[in-house]
N, C-alpha and C. Protein backbone atom coordinates (compact mmCIF):
# COMPACT_ATOMS: atom_id res chain seq x y z
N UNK A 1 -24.43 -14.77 6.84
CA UNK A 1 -25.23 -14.44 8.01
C UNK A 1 -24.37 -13.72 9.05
N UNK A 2 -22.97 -14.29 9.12
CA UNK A 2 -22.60 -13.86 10.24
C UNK A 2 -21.77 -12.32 10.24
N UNK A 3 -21.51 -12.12 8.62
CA UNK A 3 -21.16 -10.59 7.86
C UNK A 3 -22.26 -9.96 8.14
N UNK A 4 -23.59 -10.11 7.93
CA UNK A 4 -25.02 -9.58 7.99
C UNK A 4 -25.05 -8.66 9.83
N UNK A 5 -24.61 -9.82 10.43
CA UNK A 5 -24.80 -9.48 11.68
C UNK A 5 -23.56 -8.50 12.16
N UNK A 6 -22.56 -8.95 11.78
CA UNK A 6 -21.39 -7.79 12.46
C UNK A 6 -21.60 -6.63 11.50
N UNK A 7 -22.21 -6.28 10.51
CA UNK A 7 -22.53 -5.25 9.79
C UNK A 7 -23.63 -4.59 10.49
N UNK A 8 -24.91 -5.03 10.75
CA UNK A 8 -25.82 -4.20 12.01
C UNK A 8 -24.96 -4.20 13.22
N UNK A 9 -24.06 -5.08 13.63
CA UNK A 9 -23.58 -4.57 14.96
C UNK A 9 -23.09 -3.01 14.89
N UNK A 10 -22.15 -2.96 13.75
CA UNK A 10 -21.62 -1.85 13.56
C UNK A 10 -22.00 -0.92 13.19
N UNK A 11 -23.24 -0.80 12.25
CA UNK A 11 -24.02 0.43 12.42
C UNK A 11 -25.23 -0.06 13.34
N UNK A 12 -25.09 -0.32 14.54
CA UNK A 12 -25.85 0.06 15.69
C UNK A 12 -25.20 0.77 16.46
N UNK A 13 -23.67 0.38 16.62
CA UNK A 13 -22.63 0.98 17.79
C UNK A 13 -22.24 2.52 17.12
N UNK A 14 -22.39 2.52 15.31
CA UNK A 14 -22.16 3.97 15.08
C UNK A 14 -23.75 4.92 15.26
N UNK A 15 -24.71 4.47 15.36
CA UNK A 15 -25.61 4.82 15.34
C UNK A 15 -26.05 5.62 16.81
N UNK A 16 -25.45 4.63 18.22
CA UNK A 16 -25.38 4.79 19.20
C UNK A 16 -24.36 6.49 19.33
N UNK A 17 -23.43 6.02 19.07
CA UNK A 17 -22.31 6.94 19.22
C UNK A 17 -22.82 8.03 18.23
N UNK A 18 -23.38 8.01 17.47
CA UNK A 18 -24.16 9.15 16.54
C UNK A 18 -25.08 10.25 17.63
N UNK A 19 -26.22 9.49 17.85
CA UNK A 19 -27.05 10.01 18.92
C UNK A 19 -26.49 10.81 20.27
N UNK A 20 -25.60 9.35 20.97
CA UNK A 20 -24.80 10.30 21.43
C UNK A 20 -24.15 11.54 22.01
N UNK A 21 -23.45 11.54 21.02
CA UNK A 21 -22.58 12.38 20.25
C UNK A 21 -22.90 13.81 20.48
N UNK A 22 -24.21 13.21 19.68
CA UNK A 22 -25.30 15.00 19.19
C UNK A 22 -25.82 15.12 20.33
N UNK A 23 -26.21 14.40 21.41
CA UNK A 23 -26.72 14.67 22.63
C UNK A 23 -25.56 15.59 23.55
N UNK A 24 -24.43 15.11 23.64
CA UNK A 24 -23.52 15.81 23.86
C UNK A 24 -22.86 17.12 23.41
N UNK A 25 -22.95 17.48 22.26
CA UNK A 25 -22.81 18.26 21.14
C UNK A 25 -21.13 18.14 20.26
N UNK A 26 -21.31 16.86 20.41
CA UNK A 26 -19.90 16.69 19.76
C UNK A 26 -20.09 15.61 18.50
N UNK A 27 -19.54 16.04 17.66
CA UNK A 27 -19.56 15.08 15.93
C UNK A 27 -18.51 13.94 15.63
N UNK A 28 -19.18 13.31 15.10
CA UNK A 28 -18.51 12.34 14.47
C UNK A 28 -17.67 12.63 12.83
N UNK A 29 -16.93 11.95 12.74
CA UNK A 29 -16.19 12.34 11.30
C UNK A 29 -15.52 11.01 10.92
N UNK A 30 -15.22 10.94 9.50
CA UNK A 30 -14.65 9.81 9.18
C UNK A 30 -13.33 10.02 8.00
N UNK A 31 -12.08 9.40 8.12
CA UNK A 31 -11.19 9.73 7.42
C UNK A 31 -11.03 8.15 6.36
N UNK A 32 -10.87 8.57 5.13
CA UNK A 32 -10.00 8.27 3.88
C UNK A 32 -8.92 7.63 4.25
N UNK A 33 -8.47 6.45 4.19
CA UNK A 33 -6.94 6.58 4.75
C UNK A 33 -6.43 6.84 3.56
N UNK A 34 -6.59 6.20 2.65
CA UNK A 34 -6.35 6.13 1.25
C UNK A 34 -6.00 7.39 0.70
N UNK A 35 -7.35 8.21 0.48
CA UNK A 35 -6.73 9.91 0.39
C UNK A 35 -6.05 10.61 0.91
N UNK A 36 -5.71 9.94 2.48
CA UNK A 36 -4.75 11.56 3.42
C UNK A 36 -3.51 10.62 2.50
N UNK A 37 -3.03 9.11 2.11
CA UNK A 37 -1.69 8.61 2.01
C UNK A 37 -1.46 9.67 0.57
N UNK A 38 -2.39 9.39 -0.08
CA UNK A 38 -2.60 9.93 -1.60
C UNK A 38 -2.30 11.52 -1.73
N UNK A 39 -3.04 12.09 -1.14
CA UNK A 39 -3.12 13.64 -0.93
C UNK A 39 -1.70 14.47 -0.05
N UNK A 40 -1.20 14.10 0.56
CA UNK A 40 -0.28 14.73 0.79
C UNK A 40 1.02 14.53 0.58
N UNK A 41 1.74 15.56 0.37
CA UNK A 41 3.04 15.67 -0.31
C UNK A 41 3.74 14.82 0.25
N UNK A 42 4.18 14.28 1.15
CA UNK A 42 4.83 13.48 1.71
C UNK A 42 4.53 12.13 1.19
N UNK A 43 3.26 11.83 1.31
CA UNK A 43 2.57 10.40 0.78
C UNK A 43 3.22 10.10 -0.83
N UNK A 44 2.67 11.30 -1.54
CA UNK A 44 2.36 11.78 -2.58
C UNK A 44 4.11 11.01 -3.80
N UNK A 45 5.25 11.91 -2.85
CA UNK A 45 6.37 11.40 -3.30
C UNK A 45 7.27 10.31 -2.63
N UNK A 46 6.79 9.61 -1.69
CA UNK A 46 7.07 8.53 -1.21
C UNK A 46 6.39 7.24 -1.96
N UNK A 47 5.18 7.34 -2.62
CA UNK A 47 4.25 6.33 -3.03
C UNK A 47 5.22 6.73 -4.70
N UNK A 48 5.61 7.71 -5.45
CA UNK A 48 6.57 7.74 -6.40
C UNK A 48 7.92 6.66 -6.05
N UNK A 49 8.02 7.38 -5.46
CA UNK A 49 9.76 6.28 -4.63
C UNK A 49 9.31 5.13 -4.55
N UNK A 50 8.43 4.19 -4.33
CA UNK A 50 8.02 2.90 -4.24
C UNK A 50 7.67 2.55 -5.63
N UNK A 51 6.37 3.39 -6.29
CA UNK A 51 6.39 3.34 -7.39
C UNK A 51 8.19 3.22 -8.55
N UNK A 52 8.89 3.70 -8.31
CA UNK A 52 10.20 3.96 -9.19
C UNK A 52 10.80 2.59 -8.51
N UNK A 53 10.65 2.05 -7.21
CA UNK A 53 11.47 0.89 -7.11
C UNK A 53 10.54 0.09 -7.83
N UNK A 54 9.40 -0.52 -8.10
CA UNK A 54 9.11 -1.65 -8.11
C UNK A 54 9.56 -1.39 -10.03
N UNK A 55 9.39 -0.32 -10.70
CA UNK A 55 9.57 -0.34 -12.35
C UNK A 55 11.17 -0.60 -12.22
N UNK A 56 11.94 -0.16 -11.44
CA UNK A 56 13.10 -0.52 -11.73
C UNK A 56 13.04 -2.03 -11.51
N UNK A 57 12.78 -2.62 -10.68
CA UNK A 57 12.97 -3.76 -9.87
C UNK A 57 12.18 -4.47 -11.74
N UNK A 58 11.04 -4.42 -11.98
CA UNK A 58 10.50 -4.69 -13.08
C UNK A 58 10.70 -4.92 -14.39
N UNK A 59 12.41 -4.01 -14.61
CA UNK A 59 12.93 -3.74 -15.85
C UNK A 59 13.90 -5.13 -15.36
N UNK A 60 14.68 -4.93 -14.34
CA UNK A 60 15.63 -6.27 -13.99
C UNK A 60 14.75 -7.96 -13.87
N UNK A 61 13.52 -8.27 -13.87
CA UNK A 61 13.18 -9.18 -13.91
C UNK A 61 12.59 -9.30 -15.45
N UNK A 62 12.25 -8.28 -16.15
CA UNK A 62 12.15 -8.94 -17.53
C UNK A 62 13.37 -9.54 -18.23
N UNK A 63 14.37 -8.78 -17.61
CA UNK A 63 15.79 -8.81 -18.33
C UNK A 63 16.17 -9.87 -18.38
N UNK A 64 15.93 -10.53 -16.68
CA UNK A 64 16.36 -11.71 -16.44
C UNK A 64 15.35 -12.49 -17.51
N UNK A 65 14.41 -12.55 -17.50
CA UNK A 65 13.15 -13.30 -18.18
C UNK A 65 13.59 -13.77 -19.30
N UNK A 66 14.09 -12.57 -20.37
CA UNK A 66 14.61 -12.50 -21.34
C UNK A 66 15.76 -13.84 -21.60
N UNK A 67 16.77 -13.31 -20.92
CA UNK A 67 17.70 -14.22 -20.73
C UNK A 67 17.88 -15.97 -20.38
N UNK A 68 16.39 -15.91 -19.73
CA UNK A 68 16.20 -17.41 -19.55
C UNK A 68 15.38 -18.49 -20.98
N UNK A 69 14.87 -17.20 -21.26
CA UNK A 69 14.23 -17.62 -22.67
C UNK A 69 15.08 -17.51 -24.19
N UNK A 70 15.69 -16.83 -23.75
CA UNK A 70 16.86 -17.07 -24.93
C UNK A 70 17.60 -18.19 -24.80
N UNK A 71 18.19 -18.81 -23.54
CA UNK A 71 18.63 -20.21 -22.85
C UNK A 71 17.88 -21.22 -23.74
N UNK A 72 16.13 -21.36 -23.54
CA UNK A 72 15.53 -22.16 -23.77
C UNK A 72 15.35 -22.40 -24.60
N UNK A 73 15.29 -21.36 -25.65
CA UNK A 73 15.02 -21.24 -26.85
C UNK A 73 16.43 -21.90 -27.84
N UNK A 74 17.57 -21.71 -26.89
CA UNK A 74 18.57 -22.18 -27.84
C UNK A 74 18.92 -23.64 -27.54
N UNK A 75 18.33 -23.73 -25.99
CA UNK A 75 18.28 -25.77 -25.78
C UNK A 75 17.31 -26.66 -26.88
N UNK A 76 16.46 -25.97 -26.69
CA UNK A 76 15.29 -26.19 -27.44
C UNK A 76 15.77 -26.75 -28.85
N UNK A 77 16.61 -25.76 -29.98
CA UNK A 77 17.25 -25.98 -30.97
C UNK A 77 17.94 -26.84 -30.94
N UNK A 78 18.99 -26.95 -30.09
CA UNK A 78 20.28 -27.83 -30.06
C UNK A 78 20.29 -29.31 -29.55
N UNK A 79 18.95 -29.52 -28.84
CA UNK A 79 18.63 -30.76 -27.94
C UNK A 79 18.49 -31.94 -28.52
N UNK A 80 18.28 -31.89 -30.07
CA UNK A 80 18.39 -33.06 -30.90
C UNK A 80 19.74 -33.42 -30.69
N UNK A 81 20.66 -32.57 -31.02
CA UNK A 81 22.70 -32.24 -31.32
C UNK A 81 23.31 -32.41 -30.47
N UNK A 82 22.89 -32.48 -29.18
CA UNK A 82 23.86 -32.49 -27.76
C UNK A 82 23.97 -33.57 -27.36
N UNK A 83 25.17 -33.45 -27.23
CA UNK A 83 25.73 -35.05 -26.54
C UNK A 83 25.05 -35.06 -24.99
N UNK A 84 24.81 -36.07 -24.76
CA UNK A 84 24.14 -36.37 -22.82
C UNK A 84 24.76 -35.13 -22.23
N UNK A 85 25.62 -35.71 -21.55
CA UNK A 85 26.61 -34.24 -20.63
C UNK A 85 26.50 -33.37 -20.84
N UNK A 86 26.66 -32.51 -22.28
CA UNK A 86 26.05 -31.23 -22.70
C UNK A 86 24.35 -30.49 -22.33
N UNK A 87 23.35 -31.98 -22.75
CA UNK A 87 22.07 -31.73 -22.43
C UNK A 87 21.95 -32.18 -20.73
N UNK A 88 22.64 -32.02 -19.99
CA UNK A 88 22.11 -32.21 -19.12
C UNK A 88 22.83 -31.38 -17.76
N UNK A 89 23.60 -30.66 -18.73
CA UNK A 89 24.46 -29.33 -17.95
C UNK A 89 23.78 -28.17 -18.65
N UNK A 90 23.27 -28.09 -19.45
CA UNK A 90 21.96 -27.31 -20.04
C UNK A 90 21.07 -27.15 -19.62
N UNK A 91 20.62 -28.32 -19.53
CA UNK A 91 18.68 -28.34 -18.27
C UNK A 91 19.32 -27.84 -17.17
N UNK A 92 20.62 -27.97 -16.31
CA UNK A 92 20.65 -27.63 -14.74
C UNK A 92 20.98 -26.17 -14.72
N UNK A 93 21.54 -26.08 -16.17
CA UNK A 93 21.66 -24.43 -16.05
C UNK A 93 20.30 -23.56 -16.42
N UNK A 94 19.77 -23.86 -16.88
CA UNK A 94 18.09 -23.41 -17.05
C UNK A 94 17.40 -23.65 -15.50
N UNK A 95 17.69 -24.99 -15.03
CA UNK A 95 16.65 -24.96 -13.59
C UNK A 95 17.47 -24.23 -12.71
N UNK A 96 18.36 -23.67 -12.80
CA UNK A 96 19.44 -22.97 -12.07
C UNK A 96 19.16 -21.05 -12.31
N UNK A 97 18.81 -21.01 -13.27
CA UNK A 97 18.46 -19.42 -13.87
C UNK A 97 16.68 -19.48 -13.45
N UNK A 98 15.97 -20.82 -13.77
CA UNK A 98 14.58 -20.56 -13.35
C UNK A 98 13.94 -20.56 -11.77
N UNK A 99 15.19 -20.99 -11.35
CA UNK A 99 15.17 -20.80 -9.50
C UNK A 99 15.48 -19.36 -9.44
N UNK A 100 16.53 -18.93 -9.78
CA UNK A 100 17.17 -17.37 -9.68
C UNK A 100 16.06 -16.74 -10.02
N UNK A 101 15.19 -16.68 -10.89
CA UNK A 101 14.20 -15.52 -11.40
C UNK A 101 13.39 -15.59 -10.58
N UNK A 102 12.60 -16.74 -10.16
CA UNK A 102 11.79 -17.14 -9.01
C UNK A 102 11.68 -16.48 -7.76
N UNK A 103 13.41 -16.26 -7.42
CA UNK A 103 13.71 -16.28 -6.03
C UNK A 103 13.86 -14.49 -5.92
N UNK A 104 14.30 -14.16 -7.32
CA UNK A 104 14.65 -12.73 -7.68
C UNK A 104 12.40 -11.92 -7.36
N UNK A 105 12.07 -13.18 -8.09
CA UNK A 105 10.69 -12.15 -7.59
C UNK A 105 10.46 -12.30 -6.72
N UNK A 106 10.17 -13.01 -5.78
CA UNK A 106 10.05 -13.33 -4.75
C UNK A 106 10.84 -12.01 -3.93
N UNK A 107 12.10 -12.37 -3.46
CA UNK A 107 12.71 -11.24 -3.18
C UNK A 107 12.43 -9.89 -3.24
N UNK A 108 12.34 -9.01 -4.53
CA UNK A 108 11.28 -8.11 -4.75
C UNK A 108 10.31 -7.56 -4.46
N UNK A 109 9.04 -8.98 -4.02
CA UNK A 109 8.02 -8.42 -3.52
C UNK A 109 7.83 -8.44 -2.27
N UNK A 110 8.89 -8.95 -1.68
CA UNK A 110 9.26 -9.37 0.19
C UNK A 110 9.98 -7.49 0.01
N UNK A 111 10.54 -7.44 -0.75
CA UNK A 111 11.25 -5.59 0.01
C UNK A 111 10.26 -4.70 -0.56
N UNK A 112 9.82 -4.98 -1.46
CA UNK A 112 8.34 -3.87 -1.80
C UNK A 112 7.92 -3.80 -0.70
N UNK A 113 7.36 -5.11 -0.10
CA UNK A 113 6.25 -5.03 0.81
C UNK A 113 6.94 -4.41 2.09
N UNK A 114 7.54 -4.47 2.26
CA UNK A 114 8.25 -4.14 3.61
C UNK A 114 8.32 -2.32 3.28
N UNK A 115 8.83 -2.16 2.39
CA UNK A 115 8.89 -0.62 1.83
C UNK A 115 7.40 -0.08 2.06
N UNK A 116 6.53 -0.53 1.55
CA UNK A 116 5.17 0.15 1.52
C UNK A 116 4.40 -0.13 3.32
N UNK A 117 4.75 -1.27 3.62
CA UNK A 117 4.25 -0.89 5.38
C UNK A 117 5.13 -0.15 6.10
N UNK A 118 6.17 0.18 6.05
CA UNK A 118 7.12 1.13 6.72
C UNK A 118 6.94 2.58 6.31
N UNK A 119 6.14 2.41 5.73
CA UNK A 119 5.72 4.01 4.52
C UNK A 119 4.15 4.01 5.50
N UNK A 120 3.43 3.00 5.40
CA UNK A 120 2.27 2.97 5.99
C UNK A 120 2.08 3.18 7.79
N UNK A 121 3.22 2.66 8.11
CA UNK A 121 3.29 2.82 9.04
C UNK A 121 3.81 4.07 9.85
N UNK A 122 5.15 4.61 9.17
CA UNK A 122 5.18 5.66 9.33
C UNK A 122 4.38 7.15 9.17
N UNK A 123 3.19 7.01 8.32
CA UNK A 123 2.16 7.91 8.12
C UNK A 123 1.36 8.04 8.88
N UNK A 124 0.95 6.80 9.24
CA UNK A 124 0.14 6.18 9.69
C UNK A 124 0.71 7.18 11.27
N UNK A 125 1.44 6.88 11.97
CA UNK A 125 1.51 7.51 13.40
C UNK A 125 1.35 8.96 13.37
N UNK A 126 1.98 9.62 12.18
CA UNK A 126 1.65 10.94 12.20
C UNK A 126 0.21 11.42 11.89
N UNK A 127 -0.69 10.53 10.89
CA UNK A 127 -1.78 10.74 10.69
C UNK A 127 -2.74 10.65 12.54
N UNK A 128 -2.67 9.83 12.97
CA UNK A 128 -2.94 9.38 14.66
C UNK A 128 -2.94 10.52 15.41
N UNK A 129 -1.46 11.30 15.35
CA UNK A 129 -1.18 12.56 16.08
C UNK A 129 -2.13 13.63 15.77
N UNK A 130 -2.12 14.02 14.38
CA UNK A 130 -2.78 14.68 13.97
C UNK A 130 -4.20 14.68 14.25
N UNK A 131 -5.07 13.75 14.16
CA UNK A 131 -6.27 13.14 14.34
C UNK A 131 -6.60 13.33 16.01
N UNK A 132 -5.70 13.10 17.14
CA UNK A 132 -5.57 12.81 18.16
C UNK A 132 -5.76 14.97 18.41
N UNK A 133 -5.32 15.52 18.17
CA UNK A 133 -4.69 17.16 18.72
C UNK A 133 -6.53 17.61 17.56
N UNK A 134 -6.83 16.91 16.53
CA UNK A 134 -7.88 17.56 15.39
C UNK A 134 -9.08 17.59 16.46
N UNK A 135 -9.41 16.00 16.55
CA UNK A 135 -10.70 15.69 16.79
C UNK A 135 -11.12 16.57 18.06
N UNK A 136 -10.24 16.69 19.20
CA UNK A 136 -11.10 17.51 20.56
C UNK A 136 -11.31 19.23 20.10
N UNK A 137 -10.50 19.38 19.30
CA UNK A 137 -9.65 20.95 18.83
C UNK A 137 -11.53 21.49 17.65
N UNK A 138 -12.06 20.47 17.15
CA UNK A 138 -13.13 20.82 16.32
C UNK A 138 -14.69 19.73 16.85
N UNK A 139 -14.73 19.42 18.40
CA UNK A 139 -15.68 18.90 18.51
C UNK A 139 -16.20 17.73 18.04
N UNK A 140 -15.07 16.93 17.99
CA UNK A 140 -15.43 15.48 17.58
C UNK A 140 -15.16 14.52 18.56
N UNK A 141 -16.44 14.02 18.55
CA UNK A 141 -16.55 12.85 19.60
C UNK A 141 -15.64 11.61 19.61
N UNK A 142 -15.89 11.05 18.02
CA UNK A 142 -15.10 10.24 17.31
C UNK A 142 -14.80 10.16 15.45
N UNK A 143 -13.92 10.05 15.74
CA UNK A 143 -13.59 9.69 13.90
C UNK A 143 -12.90 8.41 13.29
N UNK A 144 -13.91 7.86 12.50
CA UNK A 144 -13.37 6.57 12.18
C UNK A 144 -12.93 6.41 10.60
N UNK A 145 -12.08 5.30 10.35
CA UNK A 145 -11.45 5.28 8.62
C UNK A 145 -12.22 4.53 8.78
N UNK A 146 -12.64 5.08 7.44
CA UNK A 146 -13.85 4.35 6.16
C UNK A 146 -12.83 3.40 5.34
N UNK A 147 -13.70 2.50 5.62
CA UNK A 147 -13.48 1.33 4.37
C UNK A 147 -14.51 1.33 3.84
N UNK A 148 -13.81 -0.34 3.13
CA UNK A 148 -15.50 -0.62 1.93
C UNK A 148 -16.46 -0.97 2.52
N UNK A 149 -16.56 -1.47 4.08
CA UNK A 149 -18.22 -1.63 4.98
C UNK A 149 -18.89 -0.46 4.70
N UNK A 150 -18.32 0.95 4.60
CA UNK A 150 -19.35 1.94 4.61
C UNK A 150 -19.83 2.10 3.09
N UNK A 151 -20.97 1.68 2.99
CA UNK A 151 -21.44 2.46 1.44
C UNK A 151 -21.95 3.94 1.46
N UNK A 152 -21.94 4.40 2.44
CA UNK A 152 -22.07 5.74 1.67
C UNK A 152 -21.99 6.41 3.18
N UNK A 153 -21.14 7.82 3.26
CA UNK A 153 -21.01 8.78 4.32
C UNK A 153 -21.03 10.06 4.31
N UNK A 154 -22.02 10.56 5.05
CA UNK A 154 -22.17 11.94 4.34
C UNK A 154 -20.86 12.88 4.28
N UNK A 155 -21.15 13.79 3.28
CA UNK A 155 -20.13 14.41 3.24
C UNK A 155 -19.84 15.25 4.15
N UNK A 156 -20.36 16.14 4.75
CA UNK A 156 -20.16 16.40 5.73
C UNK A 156 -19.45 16.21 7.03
N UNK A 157 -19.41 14.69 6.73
CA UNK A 157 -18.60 13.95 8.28
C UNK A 157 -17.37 13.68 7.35
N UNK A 158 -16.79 13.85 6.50
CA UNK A 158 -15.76 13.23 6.02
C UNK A 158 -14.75 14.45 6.36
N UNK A 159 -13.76 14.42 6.93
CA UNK A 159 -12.74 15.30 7.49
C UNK A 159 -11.19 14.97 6.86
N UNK A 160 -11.11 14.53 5.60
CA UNK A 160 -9.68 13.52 5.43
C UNK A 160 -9.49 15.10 4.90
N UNK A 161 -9.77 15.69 3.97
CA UNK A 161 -9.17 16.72 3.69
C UNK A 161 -8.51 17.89 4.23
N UNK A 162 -9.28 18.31 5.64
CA UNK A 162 -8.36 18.49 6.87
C UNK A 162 -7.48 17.93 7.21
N UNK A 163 -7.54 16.94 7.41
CA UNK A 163 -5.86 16.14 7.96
C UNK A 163 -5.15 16.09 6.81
N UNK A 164 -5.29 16.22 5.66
CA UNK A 164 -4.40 16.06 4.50
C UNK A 164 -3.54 17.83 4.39
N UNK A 165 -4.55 18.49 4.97
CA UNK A 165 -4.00 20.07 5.21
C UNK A 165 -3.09 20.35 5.78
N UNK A 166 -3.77 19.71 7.22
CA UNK A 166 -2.89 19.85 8.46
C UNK A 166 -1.86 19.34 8.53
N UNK A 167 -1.79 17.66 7.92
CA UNK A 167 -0.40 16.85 8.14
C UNK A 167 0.71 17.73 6.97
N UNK A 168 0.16 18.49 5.39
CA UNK A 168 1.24 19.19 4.99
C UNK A 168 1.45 20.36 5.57
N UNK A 169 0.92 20.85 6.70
CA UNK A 169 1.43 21.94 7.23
C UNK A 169 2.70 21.67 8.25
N UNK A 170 2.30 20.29 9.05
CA UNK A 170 3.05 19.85 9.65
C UNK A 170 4.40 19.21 9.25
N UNK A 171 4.17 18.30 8.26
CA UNK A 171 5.25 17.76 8.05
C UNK A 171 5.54 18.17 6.47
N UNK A 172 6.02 19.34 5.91
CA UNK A 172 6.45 20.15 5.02
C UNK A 172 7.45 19.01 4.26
N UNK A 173 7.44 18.84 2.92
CA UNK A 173 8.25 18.26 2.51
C UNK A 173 9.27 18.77 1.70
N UNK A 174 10.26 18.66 1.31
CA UNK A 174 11.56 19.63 0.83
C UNK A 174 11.09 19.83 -0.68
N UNK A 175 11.73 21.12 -1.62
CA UNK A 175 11.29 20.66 -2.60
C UNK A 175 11.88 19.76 -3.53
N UNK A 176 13.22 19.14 -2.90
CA UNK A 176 14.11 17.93 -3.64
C UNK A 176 12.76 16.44 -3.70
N UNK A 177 11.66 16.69 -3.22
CA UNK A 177 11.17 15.77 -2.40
C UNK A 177 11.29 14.95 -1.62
N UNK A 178 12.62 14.84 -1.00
CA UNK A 178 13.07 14.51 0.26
C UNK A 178 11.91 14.34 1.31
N UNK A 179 11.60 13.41 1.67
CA UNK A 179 10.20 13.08 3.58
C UNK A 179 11.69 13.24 4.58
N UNK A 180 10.86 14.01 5.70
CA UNK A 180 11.30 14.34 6.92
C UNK A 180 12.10 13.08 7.60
């Protein structure tokens, strides 16, 4: 009920600002964030660079994986055969490698994540600028990012492909793919 209701709130307040708008003679538009990150060169080989850390990062945690299961696999065998002290400097070295892998993913997805909002974030302000100098420059009242609340927007109002223009005009990326 209460999704129901902030969903008419919000297309009442875009509806308002629609009318508006056109009363004024100025348009509304709505941006992709998803496509300007996707679509431009900058995005484009930065979301690679994240992409290439997390497969690297990916190849070192199977490795480790590997390695803990070969451990187990050979306690496993020997655990009838081992004297106490042996089996039990065995288990601490297994809960000792199964903390490490743990902590190794963990780790991982704490600097992924930090990598991909510092990527987001940094786009993110230039996308703003851009948007900020676009919208008065082509008669837009307002422009909002579409999420999944909107099911459907005309095409017409969708402007991400402009800013995906504009931001590679602006921020040119090398062809080493080097970001500014």
């Amino acid at each position: 009920m209460r999704k129901t209701a902030i969903l008419l709130f919000g297309l009442m307040i875009v509806g308002i600002l629609t009318v508006d708008s056109q009363s004024q003679g100025s348009k509304i538009g709505f941006i992709n964030t998803l496509e300007v990150l996707y679509g431009t060169n900058e995005g484009k080989g930065e979301i690679e660079k994240l992409n290439q850390f997390a497969a690297d990062k990916q190849k070192e945690i199977v490795s480790q994986t590997e390695v803990l299961s070969g451990l187990q696999e050979q306690y496993a065998n020997q655990q009838r055969t081992l004297n106490a002290e042996t089996r039990t400097e065995m288990e601490r070295d297994l809960q000792e490698k199964d903390r490490a892998l743990k902590r190794l993913q963990e780790d991982i997805q704490l600097e992924y994540n930090e990598r991909r909002d510092s990527l987001l974030e940094k786009m993110s302000e230039k996308i703003r600028k851009i948007i900020d100098e676009y919208a008065p420059l082509n008669g837009y009242g307002a422009i909002f990012l579409r999420d999944q609340t909107q099911s459907y927007v005309d095409p017409s109002m969708e402007v991400s492909q402009d800013i995906i223009r504009i931001y590679n005009e602006q921020y040119p990326v090398a062809a080493s793919g080097s970001s500014e």
